[in-house]
C-alpha atoms as a PDB file:
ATOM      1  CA  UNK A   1     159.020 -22.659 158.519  1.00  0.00           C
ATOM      2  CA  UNK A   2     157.363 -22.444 161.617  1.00  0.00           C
ATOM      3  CA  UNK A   3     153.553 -22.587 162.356  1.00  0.00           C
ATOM      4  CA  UNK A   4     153.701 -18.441 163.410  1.00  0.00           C
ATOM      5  CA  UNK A   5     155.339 -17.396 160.176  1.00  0.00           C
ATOM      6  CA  UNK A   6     152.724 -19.610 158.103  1.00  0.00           C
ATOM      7  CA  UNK A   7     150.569 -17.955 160.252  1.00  0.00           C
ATOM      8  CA  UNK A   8     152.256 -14.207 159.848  1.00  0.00           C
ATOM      9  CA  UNK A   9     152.642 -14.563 155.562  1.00  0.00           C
ATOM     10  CA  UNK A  10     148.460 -15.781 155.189  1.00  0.00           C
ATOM     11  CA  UNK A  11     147.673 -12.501 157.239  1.00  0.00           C
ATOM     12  CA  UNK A  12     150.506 -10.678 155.018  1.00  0.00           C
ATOM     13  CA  UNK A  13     148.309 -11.821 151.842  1.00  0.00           C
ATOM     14  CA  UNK A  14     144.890 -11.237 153.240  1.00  0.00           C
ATOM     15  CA  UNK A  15     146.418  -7.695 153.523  1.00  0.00           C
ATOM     16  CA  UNK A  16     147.550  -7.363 150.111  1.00  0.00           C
ATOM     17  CA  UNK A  17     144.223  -8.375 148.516  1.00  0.00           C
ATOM     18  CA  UNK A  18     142.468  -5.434 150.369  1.00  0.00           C
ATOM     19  CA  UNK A  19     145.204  -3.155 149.203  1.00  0.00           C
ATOM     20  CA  UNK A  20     142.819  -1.096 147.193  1.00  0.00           C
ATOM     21  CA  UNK A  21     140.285  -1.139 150.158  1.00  0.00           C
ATOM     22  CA  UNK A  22     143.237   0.775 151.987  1.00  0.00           C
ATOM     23  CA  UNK A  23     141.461   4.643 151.614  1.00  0.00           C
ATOM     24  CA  UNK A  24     143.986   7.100 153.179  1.00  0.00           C
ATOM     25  CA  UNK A  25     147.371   7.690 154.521  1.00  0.00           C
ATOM     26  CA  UNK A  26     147.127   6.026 158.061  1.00  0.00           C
ATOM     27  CA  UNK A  27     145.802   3.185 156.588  1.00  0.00           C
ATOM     28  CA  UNK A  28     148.965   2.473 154.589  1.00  0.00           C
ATOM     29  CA  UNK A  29     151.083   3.702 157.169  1.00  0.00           C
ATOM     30  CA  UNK A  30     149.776   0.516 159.740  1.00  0.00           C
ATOM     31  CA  UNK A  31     150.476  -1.687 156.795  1.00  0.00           C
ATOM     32  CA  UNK A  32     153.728  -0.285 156.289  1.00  0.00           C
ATOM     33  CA  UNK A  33     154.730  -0.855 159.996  1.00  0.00           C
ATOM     34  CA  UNK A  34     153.296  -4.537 160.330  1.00  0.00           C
ATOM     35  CA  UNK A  35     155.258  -5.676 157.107  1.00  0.00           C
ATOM     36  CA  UNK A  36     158.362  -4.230 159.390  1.00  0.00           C
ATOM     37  CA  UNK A  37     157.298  -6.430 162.460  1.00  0.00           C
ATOM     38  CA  UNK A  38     156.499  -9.484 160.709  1.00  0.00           C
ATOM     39  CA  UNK A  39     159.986  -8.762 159.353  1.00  0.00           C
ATOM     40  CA  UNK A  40     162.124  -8.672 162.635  1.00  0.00           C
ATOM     41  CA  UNK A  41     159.328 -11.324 163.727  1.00  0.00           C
ATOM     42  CA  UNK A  42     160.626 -13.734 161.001  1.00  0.00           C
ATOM     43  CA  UNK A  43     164.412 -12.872 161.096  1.00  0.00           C
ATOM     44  CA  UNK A  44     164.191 -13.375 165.233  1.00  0.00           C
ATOM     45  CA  UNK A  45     161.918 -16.884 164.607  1.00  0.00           C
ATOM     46  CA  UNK A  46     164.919 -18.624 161.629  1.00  0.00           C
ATOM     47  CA  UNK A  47     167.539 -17.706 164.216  1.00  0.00           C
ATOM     48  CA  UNK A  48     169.260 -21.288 165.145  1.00  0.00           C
ATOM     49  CA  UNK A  49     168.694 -21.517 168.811  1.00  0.00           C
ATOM     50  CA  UNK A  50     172.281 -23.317 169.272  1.00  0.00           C
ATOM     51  CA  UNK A  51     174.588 -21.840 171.103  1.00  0.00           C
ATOM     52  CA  UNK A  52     178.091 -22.717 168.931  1.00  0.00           C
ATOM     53  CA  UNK A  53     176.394 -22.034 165.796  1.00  0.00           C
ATOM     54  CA  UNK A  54     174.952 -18.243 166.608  1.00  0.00           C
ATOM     55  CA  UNK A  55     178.707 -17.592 167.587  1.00  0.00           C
ATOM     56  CA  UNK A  56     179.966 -18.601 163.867  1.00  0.00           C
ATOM     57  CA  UNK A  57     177.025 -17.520 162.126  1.00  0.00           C
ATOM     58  CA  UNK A  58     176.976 -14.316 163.602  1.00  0.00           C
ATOM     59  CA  UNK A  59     178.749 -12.592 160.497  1.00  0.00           C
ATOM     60  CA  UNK A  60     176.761 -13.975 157.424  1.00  0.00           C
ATOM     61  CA  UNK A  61     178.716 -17.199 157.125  1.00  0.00           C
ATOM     62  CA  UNK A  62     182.048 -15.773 158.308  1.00  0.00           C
ATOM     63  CA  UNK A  63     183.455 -17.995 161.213  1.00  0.00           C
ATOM     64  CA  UNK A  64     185.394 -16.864 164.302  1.00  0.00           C
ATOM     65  CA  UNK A  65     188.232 -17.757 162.977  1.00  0.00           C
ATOM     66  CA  UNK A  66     187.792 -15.951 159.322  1.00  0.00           C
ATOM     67  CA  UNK A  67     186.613 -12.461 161.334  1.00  0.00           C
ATOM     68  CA  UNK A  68     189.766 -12.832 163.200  1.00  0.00           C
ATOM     69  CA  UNK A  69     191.540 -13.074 160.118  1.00  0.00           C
ATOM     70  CA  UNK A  70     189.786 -10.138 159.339  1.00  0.00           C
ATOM     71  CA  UNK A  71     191.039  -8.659 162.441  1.00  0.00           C
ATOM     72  CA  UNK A  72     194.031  -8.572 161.946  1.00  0.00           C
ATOM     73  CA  UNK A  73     194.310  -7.392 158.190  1.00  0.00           C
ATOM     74  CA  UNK A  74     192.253  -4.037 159.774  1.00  0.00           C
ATOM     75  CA  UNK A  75     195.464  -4.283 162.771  1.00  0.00           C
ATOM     76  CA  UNK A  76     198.396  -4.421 160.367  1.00  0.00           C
ATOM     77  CA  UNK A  77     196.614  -1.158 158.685  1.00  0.00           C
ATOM     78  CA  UNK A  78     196.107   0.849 161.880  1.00  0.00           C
ATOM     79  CA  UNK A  79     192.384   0.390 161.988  1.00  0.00           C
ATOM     80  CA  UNK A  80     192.807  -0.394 165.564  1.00  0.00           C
ATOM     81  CA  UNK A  81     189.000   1.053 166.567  1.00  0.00           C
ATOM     82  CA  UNK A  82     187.615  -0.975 163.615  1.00  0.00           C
ATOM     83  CA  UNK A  83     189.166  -3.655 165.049  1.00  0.00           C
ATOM     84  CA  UNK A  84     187.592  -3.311 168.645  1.00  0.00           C
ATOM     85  CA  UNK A  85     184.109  -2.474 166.698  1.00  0.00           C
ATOM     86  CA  UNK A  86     185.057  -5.981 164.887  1.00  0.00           C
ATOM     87  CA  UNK A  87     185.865  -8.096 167.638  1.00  0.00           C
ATOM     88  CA  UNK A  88     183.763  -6.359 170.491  1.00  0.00           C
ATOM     89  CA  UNK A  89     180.662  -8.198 169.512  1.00  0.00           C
ATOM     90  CA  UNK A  90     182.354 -11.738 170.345  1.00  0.00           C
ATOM     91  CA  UNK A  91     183.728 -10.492 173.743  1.00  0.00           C
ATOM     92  CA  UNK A  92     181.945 -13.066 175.456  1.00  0.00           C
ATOM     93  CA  UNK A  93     182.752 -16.202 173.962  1.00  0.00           C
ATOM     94  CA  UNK A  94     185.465 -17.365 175.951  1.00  0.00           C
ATOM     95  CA  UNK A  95     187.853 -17.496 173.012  1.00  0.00           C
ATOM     96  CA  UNK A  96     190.703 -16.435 173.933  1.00  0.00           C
ATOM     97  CA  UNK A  97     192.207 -15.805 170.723  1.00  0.00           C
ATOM     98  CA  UNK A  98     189.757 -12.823 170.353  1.00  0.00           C
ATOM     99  CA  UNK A  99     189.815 -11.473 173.595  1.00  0.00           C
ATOM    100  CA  UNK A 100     193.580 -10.724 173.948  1.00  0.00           C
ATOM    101  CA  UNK A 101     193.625  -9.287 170.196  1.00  0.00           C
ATOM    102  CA  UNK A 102     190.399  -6.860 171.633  1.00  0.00           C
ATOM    103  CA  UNK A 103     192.787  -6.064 174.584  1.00  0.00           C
ATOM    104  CA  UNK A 104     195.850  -5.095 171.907  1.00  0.00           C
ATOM    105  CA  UNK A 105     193.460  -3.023 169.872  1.00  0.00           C
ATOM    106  CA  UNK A 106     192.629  -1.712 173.037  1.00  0.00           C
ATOM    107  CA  UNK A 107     195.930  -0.698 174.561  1.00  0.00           C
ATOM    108  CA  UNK A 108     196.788   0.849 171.189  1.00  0.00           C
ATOM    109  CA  UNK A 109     193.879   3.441 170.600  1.00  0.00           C
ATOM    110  CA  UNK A 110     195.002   4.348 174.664  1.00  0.00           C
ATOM    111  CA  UNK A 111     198.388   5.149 172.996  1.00  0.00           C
ATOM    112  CA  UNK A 112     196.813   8.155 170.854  1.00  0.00           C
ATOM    113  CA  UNK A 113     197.460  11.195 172.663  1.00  0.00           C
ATOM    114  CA  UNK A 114     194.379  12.976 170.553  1.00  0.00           C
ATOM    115  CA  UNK A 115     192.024  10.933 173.432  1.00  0.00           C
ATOM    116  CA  UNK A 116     191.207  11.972 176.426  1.00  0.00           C
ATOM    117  CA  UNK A 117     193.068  10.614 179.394  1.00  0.00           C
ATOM    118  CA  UNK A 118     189.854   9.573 181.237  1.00  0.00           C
ATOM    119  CA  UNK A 119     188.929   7.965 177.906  1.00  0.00           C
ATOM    120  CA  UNK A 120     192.088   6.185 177.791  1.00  0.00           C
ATOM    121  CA  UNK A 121     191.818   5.040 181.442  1.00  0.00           C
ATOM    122  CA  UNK A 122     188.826   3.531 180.420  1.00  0.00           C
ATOM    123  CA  UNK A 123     190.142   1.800 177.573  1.00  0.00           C
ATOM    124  CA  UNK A 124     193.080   0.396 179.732  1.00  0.00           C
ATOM    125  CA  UNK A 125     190.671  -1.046 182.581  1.00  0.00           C
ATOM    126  CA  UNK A 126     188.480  -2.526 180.089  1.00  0.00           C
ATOM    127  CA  UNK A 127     191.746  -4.136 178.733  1.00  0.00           C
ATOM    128  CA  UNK A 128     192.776  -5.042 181.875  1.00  0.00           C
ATOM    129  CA  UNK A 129     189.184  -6.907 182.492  1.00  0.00           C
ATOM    130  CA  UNK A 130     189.201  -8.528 179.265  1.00  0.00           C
ATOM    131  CA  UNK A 131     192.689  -9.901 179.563  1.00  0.00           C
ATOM    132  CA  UNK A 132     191.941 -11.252 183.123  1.00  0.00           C
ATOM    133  CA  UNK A 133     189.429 -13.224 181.919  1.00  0.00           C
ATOM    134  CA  UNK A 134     191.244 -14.839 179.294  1.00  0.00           C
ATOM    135  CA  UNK A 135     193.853 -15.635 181.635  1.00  0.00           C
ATOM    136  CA  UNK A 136     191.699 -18.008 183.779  1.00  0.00           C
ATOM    137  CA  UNK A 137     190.419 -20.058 180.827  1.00  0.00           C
ATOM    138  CA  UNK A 138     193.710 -19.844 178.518  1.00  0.00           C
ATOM    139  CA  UNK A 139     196.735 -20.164 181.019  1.00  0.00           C
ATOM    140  CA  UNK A 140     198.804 -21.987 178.142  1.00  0.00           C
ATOM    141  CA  UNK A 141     199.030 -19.043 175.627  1.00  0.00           C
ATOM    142  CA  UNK A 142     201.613 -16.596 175.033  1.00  0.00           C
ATOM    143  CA  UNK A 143     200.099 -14.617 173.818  1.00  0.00           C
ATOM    144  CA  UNK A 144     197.570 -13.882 176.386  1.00  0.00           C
ATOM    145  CA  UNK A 145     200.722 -13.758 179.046  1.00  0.00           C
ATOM    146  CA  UNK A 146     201.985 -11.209 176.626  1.00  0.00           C
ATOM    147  CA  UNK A 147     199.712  -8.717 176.506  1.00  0.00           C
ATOM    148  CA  UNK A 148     198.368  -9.245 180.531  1.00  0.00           C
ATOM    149  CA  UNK A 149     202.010  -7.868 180.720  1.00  0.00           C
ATOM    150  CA  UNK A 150     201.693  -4.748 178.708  1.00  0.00           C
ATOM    151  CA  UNK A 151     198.196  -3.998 179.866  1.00  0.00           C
ATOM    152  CA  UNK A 152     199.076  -4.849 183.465  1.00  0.00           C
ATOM    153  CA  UNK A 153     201.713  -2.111 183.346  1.00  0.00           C
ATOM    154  CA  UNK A 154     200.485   0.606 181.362  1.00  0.00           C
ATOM    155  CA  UNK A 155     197.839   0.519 184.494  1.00  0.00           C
ATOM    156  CA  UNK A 156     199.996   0.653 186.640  1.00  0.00           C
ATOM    157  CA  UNK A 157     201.942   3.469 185.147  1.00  0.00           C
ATOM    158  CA  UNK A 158     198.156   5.525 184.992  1.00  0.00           C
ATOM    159  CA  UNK A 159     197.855   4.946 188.608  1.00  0.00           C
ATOM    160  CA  UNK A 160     200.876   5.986 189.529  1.00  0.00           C
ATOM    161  CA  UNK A 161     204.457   5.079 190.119  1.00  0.00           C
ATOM    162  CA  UNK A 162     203.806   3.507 193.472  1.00  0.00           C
ATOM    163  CA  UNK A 163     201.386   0.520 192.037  1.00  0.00           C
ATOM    164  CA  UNK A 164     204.066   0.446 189.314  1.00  0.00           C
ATOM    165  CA  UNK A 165     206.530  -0.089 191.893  1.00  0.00           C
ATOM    166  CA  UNK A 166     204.847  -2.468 193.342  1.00  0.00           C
ATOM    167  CA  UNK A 167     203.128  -5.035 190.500  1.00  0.00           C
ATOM    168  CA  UNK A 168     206.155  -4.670 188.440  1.00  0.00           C
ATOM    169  CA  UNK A 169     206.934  -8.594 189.597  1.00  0.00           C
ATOM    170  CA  UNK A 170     203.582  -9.560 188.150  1.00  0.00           C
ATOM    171  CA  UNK A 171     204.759  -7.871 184.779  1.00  0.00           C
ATOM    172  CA  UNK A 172     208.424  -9.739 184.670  1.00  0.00           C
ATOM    173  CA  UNK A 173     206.066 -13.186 185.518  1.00  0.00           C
ATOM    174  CA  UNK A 174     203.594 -12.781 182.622  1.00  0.00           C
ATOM    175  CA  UNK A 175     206.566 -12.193 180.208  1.00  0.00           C
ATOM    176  CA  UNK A 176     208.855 -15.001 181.489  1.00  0.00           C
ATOM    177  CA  UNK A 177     206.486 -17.054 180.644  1.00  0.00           C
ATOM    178  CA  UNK A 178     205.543 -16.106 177.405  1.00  0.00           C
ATOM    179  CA  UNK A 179     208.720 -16.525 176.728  1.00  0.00           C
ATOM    180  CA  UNK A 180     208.570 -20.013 177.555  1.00  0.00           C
ATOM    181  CA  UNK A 181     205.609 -20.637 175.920  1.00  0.00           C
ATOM    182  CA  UNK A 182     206.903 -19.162 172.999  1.00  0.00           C
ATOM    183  CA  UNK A 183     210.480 -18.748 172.793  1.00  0.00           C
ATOM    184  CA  UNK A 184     210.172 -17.637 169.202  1.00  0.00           C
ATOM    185  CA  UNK A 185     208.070 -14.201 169.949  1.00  0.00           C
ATOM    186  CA  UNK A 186     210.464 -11.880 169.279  1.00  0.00           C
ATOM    187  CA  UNK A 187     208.350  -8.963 171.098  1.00  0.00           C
ATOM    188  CA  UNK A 188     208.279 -10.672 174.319  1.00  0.00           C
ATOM    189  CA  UNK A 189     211.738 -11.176 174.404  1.00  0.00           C
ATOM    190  CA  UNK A 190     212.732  -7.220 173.735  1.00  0.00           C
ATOM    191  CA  UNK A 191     210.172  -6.310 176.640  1.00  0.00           C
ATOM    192  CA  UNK A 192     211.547  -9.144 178.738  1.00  0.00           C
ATOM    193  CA  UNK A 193     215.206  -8.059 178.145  1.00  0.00           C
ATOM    194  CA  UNK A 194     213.903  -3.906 178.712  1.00  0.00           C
ATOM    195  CA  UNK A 195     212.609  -5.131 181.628  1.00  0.00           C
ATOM    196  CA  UNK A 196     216.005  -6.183 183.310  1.00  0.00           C
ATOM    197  CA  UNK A 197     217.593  -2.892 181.438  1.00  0.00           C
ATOM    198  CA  UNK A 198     215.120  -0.364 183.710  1.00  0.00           C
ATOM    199  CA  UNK A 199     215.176  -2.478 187.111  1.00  0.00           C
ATOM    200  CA  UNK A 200     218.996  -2.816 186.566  1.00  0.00           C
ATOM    201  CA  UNK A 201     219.593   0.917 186.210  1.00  0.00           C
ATOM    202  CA  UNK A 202     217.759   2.166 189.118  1.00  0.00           C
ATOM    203  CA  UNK A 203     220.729   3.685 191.192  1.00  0.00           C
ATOM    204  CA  UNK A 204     221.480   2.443 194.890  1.00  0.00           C
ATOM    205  CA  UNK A 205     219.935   5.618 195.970  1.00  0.00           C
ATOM    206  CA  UNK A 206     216.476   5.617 193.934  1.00  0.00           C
ATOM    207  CA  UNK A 207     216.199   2.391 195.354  1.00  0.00           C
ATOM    208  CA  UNK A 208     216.508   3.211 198.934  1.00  0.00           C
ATOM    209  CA  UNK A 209     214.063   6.199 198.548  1.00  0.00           C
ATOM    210  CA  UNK A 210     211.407   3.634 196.980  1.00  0.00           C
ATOM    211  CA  UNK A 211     211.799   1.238 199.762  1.00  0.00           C
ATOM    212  CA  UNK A 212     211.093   3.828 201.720  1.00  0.00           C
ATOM    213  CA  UNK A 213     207.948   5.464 199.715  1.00  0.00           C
ATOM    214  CA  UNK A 214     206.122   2.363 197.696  1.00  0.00           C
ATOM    215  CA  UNK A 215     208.766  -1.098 198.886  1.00  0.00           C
ATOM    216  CA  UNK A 216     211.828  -2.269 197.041  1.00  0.00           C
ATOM    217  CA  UNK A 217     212.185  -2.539 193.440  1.00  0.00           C
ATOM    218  CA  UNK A 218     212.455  -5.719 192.147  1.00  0.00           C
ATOM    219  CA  UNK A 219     216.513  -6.623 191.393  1.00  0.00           C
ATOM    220  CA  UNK A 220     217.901  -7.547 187.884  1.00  0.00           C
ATOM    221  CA  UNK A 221     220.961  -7.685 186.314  1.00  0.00           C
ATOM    222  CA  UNK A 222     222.592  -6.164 182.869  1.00  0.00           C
ATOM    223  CA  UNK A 223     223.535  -9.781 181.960  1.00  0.00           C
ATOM    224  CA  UNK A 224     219.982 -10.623 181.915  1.00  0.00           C
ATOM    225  CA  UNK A 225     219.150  -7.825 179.667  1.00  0.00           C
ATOM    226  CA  UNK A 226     221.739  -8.879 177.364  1.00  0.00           C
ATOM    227  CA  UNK A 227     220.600 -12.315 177.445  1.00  0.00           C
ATOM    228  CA  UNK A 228     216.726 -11.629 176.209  1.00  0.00           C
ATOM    229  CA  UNK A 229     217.689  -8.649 174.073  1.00  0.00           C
ATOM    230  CA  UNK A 230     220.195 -10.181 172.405  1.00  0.00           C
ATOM    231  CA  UNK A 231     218.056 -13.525 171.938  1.00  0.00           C
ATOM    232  CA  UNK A 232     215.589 -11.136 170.023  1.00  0.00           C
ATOM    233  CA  UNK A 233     218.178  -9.689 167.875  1.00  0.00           C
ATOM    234  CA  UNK A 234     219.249 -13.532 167.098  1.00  0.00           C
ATOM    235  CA  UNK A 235     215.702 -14.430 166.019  1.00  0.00           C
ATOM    236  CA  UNK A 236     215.170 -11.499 163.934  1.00  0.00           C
ATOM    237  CA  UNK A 237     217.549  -8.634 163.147  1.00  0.00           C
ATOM    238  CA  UNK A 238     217.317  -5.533 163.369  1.00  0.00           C
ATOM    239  CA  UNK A 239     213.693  -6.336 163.606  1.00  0.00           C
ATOM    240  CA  UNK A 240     213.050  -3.262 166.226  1.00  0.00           C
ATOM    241  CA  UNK A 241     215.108  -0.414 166.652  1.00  0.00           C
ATOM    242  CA  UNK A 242     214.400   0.367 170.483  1.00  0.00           C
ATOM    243  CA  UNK A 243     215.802  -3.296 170.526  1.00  0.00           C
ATOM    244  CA  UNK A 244     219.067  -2.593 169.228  1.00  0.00           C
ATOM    245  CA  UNK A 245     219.663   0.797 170.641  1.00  0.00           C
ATOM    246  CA  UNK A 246     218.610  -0.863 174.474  1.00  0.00           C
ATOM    247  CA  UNK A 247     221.080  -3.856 173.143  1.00  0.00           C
ATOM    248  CA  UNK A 248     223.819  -1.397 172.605  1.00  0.00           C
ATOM    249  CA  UNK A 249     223.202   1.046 176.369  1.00  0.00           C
ATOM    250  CA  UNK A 250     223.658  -2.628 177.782  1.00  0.00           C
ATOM    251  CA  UNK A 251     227.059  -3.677 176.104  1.00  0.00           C
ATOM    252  CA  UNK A 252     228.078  -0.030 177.576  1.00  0.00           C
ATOM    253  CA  UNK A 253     226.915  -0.928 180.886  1.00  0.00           C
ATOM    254  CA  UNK A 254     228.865  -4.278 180.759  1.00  0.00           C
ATOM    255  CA  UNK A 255     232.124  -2.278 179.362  1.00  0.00           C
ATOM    256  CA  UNK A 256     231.788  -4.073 175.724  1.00  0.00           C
ATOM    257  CA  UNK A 257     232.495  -1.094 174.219  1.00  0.00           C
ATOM    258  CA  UNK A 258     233.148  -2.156 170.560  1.00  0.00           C
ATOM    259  CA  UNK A 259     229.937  -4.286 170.999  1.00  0.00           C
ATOM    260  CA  UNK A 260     228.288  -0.861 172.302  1.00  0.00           C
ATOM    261  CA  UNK A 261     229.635   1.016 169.146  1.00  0.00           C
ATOM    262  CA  UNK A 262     228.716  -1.422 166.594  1.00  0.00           C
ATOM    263  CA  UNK A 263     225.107  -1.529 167.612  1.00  0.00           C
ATOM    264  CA  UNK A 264     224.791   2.101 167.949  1.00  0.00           C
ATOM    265  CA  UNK A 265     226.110   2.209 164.346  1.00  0.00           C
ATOM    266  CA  UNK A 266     223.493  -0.060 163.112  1.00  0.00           C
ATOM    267  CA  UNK A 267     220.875   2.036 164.709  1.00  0.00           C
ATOM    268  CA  UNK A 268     222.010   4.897 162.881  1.00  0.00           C
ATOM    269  CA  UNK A 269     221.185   3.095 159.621  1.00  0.00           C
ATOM    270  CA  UNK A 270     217.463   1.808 160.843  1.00  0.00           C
ATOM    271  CA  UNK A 271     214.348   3.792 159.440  1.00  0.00           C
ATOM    272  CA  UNK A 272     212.723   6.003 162.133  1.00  0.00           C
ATOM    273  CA  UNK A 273     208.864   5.454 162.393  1.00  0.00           C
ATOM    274  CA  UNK A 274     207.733   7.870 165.133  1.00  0.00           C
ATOM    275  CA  UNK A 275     208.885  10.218 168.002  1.00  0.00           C
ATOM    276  CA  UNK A 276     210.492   7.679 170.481  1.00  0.00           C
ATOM    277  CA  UNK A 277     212.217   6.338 167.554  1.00  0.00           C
ATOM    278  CA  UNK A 278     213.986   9.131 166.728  1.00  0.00           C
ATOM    279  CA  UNK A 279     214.627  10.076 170.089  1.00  0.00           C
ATOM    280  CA  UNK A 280     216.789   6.747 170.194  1.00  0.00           C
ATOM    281  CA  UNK A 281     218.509   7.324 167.072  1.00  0.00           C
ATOM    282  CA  UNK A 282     219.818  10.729 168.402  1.00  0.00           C
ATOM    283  CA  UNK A 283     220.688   9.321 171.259  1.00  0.00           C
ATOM    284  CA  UNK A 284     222.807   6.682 169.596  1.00  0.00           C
ATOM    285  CA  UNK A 285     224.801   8.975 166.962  1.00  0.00           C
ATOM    286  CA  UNK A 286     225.813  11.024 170.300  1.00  0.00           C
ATOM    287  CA  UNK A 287     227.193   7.973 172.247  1.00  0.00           C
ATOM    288  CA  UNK A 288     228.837   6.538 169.129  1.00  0.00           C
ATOM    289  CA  UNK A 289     230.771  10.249 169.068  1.00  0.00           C
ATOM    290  CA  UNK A 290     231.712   9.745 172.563  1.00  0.00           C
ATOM    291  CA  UNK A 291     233.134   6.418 171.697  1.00  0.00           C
ATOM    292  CA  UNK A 292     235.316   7.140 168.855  1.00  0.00           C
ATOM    293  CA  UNK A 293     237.732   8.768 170.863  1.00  0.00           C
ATOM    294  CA  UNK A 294     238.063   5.139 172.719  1.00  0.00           C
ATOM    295  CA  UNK A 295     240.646   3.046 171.014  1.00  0.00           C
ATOM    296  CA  UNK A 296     238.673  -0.182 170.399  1.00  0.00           C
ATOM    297  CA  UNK A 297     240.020  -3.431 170.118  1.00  0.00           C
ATOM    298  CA  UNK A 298     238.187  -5.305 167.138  1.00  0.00           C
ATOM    299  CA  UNK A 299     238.963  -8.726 169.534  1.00  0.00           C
ATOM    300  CA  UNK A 300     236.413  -7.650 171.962  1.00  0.00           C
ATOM    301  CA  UNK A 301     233.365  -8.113 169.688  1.00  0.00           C
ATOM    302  CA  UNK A 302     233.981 -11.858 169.983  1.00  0.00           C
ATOM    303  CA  UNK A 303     234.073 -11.509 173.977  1.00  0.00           C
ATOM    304  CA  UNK A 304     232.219 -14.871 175.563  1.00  0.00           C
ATOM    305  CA  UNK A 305     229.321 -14.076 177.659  1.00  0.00           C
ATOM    306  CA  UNK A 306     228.831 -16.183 180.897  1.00  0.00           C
ATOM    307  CA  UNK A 307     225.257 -17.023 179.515  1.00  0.00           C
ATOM    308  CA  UNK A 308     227.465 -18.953 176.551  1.00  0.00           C
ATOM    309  CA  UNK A 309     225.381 -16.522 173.918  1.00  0.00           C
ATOM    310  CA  UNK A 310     227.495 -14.982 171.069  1.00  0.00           C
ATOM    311  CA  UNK A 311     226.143 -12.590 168.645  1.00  0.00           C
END
């Protein structure tokens, strides 16, 4: 204990001796608001002045890495602005690991079309800030490359289709290399493998009208599509149904029409969690009556891909 709290609790007792001295209700009242600033006084002077410790003391003996823990129980329940409130307060700490989950929480409350749109500008940029930072100090993580990616490109999309146009290179880089980093993250390789689908289906003509209005589009191929949606279907089936519907528009694309036809089957038989969702699994029971009338051979599900990937 330090010499100004021994001082602090011998004034604290002289005080309590004259407590029947103390004739009226100011008089209590001053004694009543020292007791509360020899309080935050005393909290303020036991604080441990290192810098490491404050950080994993800073939640009543929970470490970084047990409120990150905690993090992401409230993340797999939806609590996404608990988990902002949660992680917020250890912004500045350079950990990575906490910064890029504050930038997920982040991006998903900006999903919520209950909130404002300045609101959820806001919520992007600060996403976009946090993120940034985190890629200076953790260059080696995935999952930081990950979400730069999505953030990166749903700030784009808010300011327009022209910076959308333009930065959509910086989006393909942050997810090629997550996927090197972590060639086991099966939502990296879905947005990887989308990513090819949309630059690949821009028509000749959409393309010459953006070079002409924002620069050209950045080229891809269907194969490439294939390759990363089909190496997320590998690593865990059936694991996201945008994933297999995009999987099956591709084989169409490619003329693998059986392959086409037996994913759009399978996404007729996924649960349907939202909007988009469902959207995709109409989608899919239409093209799967447009290609019954096609007589399919059975052989062409076993078709080799250049890449030398089979399903």
């Amino acid at each position: 204990m330090s010499k100004l709290t021994v001082r602090l609790v011998n004034v604290i007792k002289l005080l309590s001796f004259q407590h029947d001295n103390l004739r009226n209700i100011s008089d209590k009242v001053v004694k009543l608001q020292f007791l509360t600033l020899f309080k935050a006084i005393s909290n303020l002077v036991s604080v441990d002045h290192n810098a490491e410790d404050k950080i994993s003391k800073y939640w009543v003996g929970k470490s970084v890495e047990e409120v990150i823990d905690e993090a992401d129980v409230l993340f797999g329940q939806g609590k996404y602005l608990e988990v902002y409130e949660l992680l917020n307060r250890l912004k500045f700490c350079n950990n990575a690991e906490v910064q890029w989950r504050i930038a997920r929480a982040l991006f998903k409350l900006s999903c919520q079309t209950s909130i404002r749109e300045s609101v959820r500008q806001e919520m992007i940029q600060e996403a976009f800030d946090i993120i940034s930072a985190s890629l200076a100090t953790a260059e080696d993580s995935a999952k930081v490359h990950k979400w730069a990616a999505i953030v990166i490109d749903r700030k784009n999309g808010m300011n327009g289709l022209e910076q959308r146009v333009k930065n959509s290179e910086i989006v393909k880089s942050h997810l090629m290399r997550s996927c090197e980093l972590d060639p086991s993250d099966v939502t990296a390789q879905y947005l990887l493998g989308r990513w090819c689908y949309e630059m690949s289906n821009i028509t000749w003509f959409q393309r010459i009208i953006s070079k002409l209005l924002f620069g050209e589009p950045p080229q891809a191929s269907f194969e490439e599509a294939h390759q990363y949606l089909a190496k997320a279907e590998d690593l865990h089936p059936r694991f996201y149904l945008q994933n297999t519907y995009l999987l099956g528009k591709t084989c169409l694309k490619l003329g693998q029409y059986y392959r086409a036809k037996h994913y759009f089957g399978v996404v007729g038989n996924l649960p349907v969690h939202n909007d988009y969702e469902k959207r995709c699994a109409a989608d899919a029971k239409k093209l799967l009556k447009r290609l019954d009338k096609y007589n399919l051979e059975k052989g062409a599900l076993f078709y080799e891909y250049p890449f030398g990937t089979h399903e």
